[in-house]
PDB file of N, CA and C in Angstrom:
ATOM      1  N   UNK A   1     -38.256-226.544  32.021  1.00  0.00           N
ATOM      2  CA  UNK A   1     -38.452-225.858  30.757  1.00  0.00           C
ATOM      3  C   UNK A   1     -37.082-225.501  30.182  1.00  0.00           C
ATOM      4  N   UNK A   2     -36.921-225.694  29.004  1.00  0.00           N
ATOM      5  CA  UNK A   2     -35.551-225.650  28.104  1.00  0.00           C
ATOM      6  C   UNK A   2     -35.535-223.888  27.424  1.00  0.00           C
ATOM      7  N   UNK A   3     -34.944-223.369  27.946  1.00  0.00           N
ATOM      8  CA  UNK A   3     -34.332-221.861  27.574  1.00  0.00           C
ATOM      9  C   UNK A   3     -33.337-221.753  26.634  1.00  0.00           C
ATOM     10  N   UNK A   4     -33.457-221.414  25.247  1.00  0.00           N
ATOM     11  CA  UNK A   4     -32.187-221.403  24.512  1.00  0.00           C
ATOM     12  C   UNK A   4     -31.577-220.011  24.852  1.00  0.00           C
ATOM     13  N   UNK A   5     -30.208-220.254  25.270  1.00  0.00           N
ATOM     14  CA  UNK A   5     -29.437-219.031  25.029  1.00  0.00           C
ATOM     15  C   UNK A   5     -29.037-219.263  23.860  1.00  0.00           C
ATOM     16  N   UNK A   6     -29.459-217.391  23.829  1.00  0.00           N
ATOM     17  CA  UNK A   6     -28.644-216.615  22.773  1.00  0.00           C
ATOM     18  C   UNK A   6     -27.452-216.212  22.353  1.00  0.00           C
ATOM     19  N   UNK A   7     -27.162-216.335  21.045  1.00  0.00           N
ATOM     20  CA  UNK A   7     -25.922-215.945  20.636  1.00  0.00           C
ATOM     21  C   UNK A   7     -25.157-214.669  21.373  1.00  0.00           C
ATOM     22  N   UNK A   8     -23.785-215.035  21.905  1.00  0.00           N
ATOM     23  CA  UNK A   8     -22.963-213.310  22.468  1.00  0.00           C
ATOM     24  C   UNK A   8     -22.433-213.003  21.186  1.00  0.00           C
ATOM     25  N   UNK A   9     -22.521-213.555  20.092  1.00  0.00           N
ATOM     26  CA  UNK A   9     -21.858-213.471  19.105  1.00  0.00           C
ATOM     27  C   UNK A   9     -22.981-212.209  18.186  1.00  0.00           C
ATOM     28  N   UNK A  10     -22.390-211.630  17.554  1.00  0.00           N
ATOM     29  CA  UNK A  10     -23.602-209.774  16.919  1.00  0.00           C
ATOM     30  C   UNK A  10     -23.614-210.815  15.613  1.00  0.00           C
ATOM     31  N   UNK A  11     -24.870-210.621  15.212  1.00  0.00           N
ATOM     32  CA  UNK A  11     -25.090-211.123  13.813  1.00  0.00           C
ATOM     33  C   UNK A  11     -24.326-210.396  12.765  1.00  0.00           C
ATOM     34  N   UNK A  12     -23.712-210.674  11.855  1.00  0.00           N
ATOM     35  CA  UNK A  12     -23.444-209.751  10.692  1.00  0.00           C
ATOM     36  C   UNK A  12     -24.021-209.488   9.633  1.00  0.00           C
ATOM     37  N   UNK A  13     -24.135-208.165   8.776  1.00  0.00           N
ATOM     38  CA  UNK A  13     -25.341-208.369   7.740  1.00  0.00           C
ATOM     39  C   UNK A  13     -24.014-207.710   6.846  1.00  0.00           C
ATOM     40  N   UNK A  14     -23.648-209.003   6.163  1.00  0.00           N
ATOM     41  CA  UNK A  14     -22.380-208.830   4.928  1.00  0.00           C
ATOM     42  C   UNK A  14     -22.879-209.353   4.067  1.00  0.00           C
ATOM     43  N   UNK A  15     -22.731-208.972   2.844  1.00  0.00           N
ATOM     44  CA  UNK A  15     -23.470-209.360   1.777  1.00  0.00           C
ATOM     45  C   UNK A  15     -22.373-209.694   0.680  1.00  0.00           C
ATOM     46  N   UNK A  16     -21.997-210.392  -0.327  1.00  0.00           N
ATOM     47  CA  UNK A  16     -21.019-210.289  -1.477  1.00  0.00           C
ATOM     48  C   UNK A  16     -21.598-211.570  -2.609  1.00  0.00           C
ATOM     49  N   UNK A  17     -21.585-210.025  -3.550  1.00  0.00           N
ATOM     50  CA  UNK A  17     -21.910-210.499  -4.963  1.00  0.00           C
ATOM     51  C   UNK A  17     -23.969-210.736  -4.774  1.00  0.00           C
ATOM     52  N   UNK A  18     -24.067-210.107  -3.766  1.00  0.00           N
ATOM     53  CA  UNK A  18     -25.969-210.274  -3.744  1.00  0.00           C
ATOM     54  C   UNK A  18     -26.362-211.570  -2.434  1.00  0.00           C
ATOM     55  N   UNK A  19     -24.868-212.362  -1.981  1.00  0.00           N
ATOM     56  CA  UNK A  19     -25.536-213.257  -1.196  1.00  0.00           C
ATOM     57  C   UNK A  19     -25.231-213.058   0.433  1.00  0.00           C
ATOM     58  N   UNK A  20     -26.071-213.300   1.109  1.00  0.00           N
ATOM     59  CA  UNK A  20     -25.918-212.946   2.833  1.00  0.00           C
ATOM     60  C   UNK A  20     -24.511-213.704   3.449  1.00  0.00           C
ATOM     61  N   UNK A  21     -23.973-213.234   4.049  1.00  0.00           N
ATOM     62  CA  UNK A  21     -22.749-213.953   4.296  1.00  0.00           C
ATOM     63  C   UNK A  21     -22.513-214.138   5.933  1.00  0.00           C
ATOM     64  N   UNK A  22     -22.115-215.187   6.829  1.00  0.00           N
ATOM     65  CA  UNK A  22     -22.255-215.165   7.949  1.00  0.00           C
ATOM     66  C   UNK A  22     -20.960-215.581   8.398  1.00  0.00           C
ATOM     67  N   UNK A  23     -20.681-215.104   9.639  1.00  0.00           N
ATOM     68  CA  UNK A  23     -18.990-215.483  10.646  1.00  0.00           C
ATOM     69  C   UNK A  23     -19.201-217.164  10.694  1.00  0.00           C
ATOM     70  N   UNK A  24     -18.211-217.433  11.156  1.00  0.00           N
ATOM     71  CA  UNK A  24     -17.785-218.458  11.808  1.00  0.00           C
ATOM     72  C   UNK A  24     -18.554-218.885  12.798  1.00  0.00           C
ATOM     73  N   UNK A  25     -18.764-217.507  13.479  1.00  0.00           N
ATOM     74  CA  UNK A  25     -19.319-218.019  14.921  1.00  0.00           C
ATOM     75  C   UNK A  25     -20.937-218.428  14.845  1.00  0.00           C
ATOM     76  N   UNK A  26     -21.279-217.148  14.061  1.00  0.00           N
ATOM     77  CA  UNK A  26     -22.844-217.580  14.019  1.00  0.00           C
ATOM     78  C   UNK A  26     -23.266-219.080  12.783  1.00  0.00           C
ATOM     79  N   UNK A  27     -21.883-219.475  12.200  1.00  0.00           N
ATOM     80  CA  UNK A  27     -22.257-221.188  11.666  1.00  0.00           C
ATOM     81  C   UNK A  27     -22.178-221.933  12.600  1.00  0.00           C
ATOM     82  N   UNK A  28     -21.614-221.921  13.527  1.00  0.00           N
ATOM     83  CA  UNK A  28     -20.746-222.577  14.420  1.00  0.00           C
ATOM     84  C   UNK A  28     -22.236-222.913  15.447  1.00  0.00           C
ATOM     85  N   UNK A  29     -22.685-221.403  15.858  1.00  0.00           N
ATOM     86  CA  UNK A  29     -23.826-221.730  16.491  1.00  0.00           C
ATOM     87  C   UNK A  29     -25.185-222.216  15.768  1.00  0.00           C
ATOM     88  N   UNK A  30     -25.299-221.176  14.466  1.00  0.00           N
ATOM     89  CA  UNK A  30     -26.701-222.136  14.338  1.00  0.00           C
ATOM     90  C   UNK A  30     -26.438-223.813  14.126  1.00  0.00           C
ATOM     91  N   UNK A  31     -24.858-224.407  14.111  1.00  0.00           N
ATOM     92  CA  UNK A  31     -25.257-226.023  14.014  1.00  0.00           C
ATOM     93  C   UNK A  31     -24.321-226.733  14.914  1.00  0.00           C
ATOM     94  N   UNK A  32     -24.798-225.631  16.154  1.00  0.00           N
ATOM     95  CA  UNK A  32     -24.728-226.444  17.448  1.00  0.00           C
ATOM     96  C   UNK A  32     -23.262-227.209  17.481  1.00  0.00           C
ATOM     97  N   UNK A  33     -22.026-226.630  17.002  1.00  0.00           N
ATOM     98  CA  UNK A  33     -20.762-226.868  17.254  1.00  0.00           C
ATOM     99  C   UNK A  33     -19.740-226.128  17.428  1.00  0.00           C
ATOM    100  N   UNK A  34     -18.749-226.338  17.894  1.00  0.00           N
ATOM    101  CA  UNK A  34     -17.422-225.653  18.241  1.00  0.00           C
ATOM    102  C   UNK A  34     -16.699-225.258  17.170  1.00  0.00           C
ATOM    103  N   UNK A  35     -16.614-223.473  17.170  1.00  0.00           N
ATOM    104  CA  UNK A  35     -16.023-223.184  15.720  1.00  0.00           C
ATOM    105  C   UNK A  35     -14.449-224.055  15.630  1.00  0.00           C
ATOM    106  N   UNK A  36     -13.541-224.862  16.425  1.00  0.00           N
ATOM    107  CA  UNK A  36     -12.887-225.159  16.100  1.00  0.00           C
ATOM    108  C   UNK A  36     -12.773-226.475  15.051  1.00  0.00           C
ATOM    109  N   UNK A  37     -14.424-227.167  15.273  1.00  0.00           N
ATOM    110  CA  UNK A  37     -14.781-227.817  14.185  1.00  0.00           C
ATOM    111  C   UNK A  37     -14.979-227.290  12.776  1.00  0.00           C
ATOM    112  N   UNK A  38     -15.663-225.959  13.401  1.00  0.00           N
ATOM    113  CA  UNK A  38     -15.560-225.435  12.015  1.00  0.00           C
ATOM    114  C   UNK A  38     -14.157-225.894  11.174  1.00  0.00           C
ATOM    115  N   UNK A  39     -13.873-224.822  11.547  1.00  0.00           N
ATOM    116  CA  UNK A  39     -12.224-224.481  11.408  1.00  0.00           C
ATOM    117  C   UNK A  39     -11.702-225.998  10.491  1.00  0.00           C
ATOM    118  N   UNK A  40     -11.545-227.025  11.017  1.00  0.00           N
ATOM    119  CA  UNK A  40     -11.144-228.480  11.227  1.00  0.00           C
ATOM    120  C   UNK A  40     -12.044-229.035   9.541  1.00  0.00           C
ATOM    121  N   UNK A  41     -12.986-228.619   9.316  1.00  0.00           N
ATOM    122  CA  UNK A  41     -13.935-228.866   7.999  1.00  0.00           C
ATOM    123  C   UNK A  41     -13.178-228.031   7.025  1.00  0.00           C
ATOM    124  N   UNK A  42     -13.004-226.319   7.224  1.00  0.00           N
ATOM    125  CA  UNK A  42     -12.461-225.582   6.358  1.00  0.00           C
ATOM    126  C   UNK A  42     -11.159-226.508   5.849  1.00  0.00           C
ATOM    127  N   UNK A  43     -10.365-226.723   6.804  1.00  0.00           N
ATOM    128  CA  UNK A  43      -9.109-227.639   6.819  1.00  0.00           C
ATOM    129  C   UNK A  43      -9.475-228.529   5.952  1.00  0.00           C
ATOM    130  N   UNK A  44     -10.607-229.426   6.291  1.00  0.00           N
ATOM    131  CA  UNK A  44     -10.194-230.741   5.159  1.00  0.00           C
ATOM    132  C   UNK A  44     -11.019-230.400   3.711  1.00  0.00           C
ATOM    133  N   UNK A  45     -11.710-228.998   3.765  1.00  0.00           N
ATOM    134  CA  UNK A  45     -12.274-228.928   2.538  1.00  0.00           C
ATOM    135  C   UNK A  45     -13.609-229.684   1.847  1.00  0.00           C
ATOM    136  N   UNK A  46     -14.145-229.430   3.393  1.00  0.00           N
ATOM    137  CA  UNK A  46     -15.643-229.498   2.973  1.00  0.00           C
ATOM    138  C   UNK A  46     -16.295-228.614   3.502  1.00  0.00           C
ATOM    139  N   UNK A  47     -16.188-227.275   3.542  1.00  0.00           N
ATOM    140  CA  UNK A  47     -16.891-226.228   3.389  1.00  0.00           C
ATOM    141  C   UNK A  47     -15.668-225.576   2.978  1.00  0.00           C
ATOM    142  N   UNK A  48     -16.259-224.315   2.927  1.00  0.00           N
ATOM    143  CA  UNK A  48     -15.021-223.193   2.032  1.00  0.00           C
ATOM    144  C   UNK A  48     -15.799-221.365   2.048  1.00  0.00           C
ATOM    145  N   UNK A  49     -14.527-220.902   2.704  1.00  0.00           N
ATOM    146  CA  UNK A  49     -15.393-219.693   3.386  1.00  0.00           C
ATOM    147  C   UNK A  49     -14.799-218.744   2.052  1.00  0.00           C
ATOM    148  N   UNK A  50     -15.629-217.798   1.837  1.00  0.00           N
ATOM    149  CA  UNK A  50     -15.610-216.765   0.972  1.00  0.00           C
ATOM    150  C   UNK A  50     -14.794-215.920   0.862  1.00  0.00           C
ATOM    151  N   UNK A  51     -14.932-215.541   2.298  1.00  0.00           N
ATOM    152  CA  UNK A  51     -13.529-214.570   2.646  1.00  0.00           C
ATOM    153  C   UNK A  51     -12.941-214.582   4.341  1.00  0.00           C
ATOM    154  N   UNK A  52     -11.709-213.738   4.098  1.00  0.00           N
ATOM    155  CA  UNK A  52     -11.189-214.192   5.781  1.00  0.00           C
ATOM    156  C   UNK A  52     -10.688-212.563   6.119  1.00  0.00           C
ATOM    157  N   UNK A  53     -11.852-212.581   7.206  1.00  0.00           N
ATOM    158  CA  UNK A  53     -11.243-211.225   7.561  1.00  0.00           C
ATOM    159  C   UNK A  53     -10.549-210.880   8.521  1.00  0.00           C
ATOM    160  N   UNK A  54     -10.287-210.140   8.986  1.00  0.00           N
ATOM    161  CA  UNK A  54      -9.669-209.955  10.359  1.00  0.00           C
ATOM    162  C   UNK A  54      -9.947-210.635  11.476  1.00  0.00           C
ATOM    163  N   UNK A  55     -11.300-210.913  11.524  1.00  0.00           N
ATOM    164  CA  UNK A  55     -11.775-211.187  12.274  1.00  0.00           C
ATOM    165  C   UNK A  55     -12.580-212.379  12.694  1.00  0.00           C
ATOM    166  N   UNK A  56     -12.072-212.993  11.065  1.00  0.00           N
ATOM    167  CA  UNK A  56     -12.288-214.553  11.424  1.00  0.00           C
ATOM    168  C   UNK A  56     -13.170-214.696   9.523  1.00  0.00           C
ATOM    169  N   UNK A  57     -13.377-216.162   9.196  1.00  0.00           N
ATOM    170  CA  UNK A  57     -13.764-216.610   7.590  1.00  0.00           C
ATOM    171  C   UNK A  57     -15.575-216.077   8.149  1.00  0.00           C
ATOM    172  N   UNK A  58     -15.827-216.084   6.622  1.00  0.00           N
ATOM    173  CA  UNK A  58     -17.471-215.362   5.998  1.00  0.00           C
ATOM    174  C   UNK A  58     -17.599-216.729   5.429  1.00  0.00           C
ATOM    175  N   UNK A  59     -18.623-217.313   5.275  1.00  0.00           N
ATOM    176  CA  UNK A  59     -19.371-218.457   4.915  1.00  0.00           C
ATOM    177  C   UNK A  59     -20.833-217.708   3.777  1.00  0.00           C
ATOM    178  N   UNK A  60     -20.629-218.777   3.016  1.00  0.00           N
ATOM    179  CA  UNK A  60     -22.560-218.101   2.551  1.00  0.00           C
ATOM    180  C   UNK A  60     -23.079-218.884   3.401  1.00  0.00           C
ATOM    181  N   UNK A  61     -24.759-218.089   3.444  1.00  0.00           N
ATOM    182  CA  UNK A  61     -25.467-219.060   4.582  1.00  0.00           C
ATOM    183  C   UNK A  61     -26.022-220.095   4.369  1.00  0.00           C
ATOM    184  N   UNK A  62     -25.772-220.687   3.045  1.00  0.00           N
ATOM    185  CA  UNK A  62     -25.915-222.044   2.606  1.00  0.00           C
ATOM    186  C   UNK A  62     -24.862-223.363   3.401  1.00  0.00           C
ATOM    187  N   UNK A  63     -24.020-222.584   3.496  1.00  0.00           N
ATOM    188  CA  UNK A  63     -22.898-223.427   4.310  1.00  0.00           C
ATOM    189  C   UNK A  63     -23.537-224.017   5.474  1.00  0.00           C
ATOM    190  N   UNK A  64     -24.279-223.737   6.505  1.00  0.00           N
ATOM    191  CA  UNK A  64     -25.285-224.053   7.132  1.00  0.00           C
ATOM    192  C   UNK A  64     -25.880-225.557   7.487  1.00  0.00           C
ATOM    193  N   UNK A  65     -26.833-225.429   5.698  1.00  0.00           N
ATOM    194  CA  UNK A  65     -27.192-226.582   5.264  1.00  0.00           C
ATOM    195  C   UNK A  65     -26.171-227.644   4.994  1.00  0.00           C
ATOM    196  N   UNK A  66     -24.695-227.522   4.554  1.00  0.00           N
ATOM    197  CA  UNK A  66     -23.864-228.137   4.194  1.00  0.00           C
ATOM    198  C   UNK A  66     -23.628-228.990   5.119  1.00  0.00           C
ATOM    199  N   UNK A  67     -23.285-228.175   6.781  1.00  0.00           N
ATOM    200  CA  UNK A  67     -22.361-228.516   7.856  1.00  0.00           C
ATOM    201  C   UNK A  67     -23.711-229.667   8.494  1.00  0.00           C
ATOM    202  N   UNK A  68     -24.941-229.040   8.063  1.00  0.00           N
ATOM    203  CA  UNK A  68     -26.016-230.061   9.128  1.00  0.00           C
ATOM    204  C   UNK A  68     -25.961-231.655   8.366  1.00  0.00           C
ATOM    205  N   UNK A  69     -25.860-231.196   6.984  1.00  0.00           N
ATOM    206  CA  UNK A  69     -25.954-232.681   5.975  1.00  0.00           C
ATOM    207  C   UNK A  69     -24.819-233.351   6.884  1.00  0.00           C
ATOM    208  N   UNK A  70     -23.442-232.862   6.707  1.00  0.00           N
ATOM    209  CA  UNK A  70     -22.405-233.968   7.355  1.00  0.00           C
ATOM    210  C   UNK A  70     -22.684-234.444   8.085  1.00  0.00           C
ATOM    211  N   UNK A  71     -23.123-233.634   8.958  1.00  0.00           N
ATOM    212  CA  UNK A  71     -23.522-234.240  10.489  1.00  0.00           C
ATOM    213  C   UNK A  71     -24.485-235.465  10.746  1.00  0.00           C
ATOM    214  N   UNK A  72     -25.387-235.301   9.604  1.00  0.00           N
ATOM    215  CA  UNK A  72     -26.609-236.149   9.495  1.00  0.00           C
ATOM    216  C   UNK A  72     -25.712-237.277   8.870  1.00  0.00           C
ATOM    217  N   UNK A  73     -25.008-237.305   8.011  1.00  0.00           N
ATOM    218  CA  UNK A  73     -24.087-238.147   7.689  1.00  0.00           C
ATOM    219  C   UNK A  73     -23.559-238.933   8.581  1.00  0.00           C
ATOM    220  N   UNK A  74     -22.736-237.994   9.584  1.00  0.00           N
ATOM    221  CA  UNK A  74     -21.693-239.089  10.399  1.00  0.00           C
ATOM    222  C   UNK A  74     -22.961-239.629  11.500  1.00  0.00           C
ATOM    223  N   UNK A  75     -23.823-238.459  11.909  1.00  0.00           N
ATOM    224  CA  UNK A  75     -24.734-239.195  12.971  1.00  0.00           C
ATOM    225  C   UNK A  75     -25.951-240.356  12.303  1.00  0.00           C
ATOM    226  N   UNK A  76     -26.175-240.458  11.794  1.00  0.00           N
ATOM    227  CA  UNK A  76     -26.615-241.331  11.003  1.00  0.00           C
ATOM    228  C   UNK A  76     -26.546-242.473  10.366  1.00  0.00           C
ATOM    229  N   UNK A  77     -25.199-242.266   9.367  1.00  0.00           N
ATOM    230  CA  UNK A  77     -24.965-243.511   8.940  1.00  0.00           C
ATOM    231  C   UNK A  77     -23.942-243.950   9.352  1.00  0.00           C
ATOM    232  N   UNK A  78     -22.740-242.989   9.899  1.00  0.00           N
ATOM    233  CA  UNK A  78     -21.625-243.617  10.848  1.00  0.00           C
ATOM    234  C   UNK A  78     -20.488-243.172   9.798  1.00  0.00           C
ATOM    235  N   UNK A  79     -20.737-242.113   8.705  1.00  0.00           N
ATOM    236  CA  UNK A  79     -19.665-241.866   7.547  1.00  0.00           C
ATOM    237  C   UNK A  79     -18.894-241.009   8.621  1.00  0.00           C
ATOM    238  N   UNK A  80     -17.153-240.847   7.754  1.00  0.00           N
ATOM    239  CA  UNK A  80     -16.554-240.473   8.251  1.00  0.00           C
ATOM    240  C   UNK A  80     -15.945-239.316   7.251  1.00  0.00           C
ATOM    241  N   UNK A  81     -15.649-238.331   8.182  1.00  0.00           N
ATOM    242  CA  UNK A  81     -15.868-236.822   6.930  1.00  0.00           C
ATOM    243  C   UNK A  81     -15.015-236.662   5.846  1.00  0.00           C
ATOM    244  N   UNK A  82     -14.241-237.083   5.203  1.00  0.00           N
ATOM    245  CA  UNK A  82     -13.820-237.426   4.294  1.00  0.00           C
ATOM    246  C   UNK A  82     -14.576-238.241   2.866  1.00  0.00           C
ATOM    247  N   UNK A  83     -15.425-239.392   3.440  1.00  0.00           N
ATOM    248  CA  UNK A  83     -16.695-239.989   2.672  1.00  0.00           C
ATOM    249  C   UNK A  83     -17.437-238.807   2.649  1.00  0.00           C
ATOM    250  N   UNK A  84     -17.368-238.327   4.085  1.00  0.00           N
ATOM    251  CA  UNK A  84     -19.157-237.074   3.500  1.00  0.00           C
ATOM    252  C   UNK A  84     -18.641-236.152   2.477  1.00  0.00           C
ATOM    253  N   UNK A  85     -17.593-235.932   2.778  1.00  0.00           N
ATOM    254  CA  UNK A  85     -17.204-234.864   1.960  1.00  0.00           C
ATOM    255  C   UNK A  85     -17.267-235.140   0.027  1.00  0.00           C
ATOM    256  N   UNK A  86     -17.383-236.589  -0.019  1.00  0.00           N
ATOM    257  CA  UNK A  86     -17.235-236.713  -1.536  1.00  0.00           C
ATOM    258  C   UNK A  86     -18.568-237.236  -1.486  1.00  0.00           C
ATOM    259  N   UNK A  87     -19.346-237.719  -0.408  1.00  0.00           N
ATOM    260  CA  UNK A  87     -21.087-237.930  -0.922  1.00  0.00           C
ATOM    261  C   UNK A  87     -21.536-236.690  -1.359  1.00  0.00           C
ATOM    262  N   UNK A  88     -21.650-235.659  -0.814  1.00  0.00           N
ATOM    263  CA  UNK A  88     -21.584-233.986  -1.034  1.00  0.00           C
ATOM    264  C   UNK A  88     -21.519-233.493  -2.154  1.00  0.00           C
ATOM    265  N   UNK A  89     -20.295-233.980  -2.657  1.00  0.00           N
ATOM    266  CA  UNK A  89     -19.865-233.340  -3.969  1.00  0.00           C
ATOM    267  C   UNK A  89     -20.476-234.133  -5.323  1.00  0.00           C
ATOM    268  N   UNK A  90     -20.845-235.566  -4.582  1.00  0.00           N
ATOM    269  CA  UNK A  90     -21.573-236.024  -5.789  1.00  0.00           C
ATOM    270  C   UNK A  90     -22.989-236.308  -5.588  1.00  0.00           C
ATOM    271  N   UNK A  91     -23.416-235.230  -4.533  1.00  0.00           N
ATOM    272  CA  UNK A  91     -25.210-235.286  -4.530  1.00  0.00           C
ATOM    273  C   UNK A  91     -25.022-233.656  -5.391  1.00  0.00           C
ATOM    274  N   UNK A  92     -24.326-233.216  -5.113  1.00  0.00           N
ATOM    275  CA  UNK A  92     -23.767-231.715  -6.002  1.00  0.00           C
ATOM    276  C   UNK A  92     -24.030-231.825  -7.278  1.00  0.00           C
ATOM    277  N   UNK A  93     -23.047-232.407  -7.694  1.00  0.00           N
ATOM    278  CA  UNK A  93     -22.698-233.001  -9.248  1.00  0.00           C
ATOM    279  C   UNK A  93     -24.115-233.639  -9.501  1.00  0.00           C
ATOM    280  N   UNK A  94     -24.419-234.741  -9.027  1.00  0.00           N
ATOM    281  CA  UNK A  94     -26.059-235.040  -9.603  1.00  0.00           C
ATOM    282  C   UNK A  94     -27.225-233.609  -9.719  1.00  0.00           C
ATOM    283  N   UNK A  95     -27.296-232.588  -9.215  1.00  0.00           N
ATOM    284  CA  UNK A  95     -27.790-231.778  -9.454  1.00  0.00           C
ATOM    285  C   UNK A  95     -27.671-230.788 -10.388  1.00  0.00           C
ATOM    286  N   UNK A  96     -26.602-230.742 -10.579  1.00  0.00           N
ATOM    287  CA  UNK A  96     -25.917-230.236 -11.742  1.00  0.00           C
ATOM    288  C   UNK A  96     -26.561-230.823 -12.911  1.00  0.00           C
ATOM    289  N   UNK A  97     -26.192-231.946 -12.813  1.00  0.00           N
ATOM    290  CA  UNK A  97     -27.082-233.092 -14.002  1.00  0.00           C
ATOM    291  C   UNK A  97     -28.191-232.553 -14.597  1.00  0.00           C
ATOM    292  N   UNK A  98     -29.032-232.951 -12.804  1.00  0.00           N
ATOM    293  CA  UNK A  98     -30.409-232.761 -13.053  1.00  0.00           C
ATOM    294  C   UNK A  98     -30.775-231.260 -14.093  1.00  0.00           C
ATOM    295  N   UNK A  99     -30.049-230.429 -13.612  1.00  0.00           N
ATOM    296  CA  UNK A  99     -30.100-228.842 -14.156  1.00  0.00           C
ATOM    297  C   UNK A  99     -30.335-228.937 -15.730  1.00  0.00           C
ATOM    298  N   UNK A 100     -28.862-229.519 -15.945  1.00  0.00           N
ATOM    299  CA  UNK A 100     -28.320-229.958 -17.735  1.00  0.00           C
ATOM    300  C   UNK A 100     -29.176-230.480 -18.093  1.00  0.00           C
ATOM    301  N   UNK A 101     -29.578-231.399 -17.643  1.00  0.00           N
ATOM    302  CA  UNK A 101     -31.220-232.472 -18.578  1.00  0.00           C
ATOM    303  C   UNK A 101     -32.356-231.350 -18.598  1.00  0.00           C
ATOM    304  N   UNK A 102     -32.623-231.222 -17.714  1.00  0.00           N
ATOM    305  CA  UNK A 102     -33.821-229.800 -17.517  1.00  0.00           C
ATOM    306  C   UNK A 102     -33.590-228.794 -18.673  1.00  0.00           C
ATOM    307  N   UNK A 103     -32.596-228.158 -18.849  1.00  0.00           N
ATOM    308  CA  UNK A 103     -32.314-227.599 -19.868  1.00  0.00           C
ATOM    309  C   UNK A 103     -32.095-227.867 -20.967  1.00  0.00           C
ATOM    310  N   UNK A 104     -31.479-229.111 -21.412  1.00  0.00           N
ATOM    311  CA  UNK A 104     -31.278-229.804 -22.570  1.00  0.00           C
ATOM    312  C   UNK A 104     -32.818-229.895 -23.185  1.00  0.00           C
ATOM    313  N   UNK A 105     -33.571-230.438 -22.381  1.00  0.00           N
ATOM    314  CA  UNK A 105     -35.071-231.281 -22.643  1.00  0.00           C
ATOM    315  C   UNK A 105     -35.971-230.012 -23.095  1.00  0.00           C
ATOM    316  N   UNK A 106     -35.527-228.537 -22.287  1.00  0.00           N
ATOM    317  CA  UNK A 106     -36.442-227.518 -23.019  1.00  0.00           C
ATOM    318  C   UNK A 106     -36.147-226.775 -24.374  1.00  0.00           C
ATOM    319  N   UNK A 107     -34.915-226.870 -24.790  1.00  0.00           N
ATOM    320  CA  UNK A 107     -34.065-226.514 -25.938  1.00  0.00           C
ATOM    321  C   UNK A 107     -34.897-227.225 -27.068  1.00  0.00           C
ATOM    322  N   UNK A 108     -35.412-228.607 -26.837  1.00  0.00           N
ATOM    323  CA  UNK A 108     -35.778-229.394 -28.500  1.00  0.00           C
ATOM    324  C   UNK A 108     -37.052-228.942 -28.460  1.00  0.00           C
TER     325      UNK A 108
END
């Protein structure tokens, strides 16, 4: 039988500007990697932490979803994070789109 251990890491309940904000560590764990990967993503600028405190970068908890997409990326199709990083920004940008048309189309 498979036992998940639990985080030693204390959840944080930080909030800025209305949105939940989470450490390093607890991204790190909910997607099952080594914050020095983290870290290594912040570096090439495909995620981007909010703030850096003493005690290490705040992520929104959307970042989450971000770090699992790459992953599904490189484990998946074999991209290499640099590609994910600009598939990302232009599944982003297409949503954006989508937004603008949505809005455009209710205006007439």
């Amino acid at each position: 039988m498979f036992i998940r251990k639990r985080s030693s890491y204390p959840i944080l309940k930080v909030e800025w500007k209305g949105e939940r904000l989470i450490s390093m560590q607890e991204l790190s764990f909910r997607c099952k990697l080594h914050p020095e990967i983290i870290e290594h993503y912040v570096e090439l600028d495909l995620i981007s932490p909010i703030k850096y405190e003493q005690r290490g970068y705040l992520f929104r908890a959307s970042a989450v979803d971000k770090v699992r997409s790459i992953q599904r990326l490189r484990r998946d199709l074999g991209v290499n994070l640099i590609s994910a990083g600009i598939i990302l920004d232009l599944l982003d940008e297409i949503d954006e789109l989508k937004k603008e048309v949505s809005r455009l189309r209710k205006m007439r």
